[in-house]
C-alpha atoms as a PDB file:
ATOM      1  CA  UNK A   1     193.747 129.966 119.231  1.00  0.00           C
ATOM      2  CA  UNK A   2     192.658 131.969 116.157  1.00  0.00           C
ATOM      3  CA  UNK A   3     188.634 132.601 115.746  1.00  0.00           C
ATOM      4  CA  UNK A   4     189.478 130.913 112.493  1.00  0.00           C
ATOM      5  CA  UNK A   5     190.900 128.265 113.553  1.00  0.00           C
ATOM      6  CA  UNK A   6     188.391 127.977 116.342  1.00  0.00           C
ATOM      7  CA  UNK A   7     185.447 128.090 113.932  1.00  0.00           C
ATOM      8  CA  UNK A   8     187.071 125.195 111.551  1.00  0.00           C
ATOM      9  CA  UNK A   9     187.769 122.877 114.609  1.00  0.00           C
ATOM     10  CA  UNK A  10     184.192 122.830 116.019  1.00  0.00           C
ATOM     11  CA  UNK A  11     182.801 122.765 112.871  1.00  0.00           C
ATOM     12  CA  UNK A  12     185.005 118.945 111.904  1.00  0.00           C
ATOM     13  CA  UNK A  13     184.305 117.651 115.682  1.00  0.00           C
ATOM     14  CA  UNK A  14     180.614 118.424 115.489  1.00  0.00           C
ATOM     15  CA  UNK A  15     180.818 116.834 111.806  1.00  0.00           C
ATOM     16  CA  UNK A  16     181.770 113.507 114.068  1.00  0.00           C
ATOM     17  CA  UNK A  17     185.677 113.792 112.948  1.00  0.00           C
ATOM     18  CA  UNK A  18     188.581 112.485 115.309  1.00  0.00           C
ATOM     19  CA  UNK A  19     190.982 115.048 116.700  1.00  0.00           C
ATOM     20  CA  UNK A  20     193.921 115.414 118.902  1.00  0.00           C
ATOM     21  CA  UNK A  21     195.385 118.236 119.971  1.00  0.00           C
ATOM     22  CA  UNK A  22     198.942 118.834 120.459  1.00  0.00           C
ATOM     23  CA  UNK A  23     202.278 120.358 119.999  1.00  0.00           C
ATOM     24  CA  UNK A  24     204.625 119.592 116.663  1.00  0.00           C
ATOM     25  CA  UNK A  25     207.974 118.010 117.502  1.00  0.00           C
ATOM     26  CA  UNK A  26     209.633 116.480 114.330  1.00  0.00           C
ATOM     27  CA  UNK A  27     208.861 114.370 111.165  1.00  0.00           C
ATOM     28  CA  UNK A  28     210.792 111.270 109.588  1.00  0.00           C
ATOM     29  CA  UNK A  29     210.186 110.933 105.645  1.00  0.00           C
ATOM     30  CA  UNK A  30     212.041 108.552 104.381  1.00  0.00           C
ATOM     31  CA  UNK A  31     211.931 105.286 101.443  1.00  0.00           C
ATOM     32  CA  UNK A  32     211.657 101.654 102.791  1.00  0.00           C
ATOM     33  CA  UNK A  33     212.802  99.517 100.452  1.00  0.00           C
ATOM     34  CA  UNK A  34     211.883  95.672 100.589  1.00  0.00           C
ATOM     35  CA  UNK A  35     211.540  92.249  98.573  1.00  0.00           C
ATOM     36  CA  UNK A  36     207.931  91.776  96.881  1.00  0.00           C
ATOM     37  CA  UNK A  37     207.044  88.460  98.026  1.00  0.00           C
ATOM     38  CA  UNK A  38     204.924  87.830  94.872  1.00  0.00           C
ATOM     39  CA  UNK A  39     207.300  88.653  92.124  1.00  0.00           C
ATOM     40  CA  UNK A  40     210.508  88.762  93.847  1.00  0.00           C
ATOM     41  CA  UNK A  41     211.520  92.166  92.940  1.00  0.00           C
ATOM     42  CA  UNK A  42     212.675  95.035  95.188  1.00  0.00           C
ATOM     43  CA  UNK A  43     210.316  98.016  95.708  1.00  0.00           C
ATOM     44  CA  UNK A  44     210.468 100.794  97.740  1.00  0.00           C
ATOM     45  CA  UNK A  45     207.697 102.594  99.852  1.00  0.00           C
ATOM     46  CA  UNK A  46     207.429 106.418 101.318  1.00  0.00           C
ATOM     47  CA  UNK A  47     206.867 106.585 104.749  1.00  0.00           C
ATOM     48  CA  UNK A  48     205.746 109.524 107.275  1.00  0.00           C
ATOM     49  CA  UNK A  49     206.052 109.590 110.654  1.00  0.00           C
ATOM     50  CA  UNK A  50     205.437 113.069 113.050  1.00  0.00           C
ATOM     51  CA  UNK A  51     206.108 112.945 116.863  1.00  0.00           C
ATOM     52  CA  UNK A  52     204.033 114.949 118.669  1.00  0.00           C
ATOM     53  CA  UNK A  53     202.920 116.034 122.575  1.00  0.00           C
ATOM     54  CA  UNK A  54     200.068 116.239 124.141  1.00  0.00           C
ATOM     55  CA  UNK A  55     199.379 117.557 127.800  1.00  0.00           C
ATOM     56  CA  UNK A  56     196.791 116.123 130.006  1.00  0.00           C
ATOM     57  CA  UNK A  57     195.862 115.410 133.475  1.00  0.00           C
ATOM     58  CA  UNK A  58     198.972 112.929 133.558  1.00  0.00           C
ATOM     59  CA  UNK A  59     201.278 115.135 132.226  1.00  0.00           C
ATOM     60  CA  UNK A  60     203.052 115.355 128.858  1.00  0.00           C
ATOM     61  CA  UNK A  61     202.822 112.497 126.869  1.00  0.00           C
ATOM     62  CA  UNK A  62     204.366 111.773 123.269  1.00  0.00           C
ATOM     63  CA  UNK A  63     202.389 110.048 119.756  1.00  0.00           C
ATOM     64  CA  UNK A  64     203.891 109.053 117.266  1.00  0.00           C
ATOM     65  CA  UNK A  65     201.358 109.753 113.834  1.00  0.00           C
ATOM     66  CA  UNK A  66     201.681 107.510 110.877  1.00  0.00           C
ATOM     67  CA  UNK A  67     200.572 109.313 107.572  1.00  0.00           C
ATOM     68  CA  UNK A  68     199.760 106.979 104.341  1.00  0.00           C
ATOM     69  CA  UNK A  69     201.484 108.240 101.423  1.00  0.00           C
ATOM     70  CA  UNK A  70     199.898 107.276  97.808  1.00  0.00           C
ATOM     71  CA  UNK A  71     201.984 104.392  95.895  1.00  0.00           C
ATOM     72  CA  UNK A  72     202.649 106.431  93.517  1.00  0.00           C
ATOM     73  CA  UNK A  73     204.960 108.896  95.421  1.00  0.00           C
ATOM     74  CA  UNK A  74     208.043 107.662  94.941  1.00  0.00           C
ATOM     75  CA  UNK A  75     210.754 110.515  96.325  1.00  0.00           C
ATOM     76  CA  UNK A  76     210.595 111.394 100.019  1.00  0.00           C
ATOM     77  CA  UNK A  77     212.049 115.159  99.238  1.00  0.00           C
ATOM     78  CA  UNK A  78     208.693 115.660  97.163  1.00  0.00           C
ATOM     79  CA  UNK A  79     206.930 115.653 100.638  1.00  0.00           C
ATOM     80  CA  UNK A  80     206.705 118.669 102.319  1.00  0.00           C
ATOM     81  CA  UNK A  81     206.217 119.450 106.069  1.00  0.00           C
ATOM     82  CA  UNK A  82     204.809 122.996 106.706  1.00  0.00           C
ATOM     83  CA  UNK A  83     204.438 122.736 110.358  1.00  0.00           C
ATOM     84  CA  UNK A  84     206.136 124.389 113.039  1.00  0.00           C
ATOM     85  CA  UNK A  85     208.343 122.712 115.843  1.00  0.00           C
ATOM     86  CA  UNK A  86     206.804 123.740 119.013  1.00  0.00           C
ATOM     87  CA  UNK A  87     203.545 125.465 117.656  1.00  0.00           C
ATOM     88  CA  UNK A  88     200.215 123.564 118.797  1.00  0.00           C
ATOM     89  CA  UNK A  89     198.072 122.026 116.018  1.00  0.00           C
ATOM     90  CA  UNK A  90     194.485 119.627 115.668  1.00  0.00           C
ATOM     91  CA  UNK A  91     195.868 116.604 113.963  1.00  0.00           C
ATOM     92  CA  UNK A  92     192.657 114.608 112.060  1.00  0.00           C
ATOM     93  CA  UNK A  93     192.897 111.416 112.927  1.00  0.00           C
ATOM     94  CA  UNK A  94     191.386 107.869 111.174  1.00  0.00           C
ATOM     95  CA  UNK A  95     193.100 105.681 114.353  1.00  0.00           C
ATOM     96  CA  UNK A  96     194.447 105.913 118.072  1.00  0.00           C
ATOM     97  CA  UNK A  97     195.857 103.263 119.519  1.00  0.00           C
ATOM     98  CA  UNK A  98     198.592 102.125 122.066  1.00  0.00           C
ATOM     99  CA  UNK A  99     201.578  99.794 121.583  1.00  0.00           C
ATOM    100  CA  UNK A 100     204.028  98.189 123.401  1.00  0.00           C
ATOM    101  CA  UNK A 101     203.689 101.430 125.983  1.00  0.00           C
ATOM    102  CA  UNK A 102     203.984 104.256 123.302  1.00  0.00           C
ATOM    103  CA  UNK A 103     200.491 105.710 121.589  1.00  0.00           C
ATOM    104  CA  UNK A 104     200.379 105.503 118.387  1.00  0.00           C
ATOM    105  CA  UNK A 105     198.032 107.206 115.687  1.00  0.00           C
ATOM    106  CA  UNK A 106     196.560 106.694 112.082  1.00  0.00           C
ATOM    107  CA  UNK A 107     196.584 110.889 110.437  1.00  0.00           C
ATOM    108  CA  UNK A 108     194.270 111.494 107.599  1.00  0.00           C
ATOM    109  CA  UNK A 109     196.244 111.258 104.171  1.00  0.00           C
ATOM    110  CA  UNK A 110     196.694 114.297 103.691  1.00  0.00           C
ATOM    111  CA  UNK A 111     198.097 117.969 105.574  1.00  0.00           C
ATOM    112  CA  UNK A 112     194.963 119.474 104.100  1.00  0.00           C
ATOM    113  CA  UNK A 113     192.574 118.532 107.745  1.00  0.00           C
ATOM    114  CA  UNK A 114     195.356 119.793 109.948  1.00  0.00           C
ATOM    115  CA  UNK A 115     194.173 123.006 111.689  1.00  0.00           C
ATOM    116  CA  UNK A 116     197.059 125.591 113.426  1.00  0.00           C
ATOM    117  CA  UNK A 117     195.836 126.648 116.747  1.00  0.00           C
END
């Protein structure tokens, strides 16, 4: 871990922000289109999803991270994914959670928070 890095990440947990630590897999960005119930019309939504692993006392386990994407994003290719597969990072997180057997997580809005370790 880089004293940088180090530094930032103490400085956000001590600030009372959410963490998890783990190793970059993959990301899905794609467009989900559906009905509006309202109006009727179709519409289409940007969606982000990263799989990552973390390592604890039970082993390796996978989370899958769901990032919000403003409305007014409209073409997946304009989202860019910096990370690196296999290179550890400190996801910020606004939820954890576990369903149906798999954990699940809510990452801030943005790629701004995330810290390379």
């Amino acid at each position: 871990m880089s004293t940088s890095g180090e530094k930032q990440l103490l400085e956000a947990i001590l600030e009372g922000q959410l963490f998890i630590v783990a190793e970059y897999r993959a990301s899905n960005v794609c467009k989900r289109e559906f009905v509006d119930k309202e109006d009727g019309k179709a519409k289409g939504k940007v969606s982000v999803r990263h799989l990552i692993e973390m390592s604890g006392s039970r082993g390796i386990d996978s989370v899958t991270l769901f990032q919000s994407v403003p409305e007014t994003v409209t073409d997946p290719d304009s989202i860019k994914i910096d990370w690196v597969k296999g290179k550890r990072y400190a996801f910020p997180l606004v939820s954890i959670g576990r369903e149906k057997g798999k954990n699940t997580s809510g990452l801030l809005d943005t790629n701004r928070g995330v810290i390379p370790l």
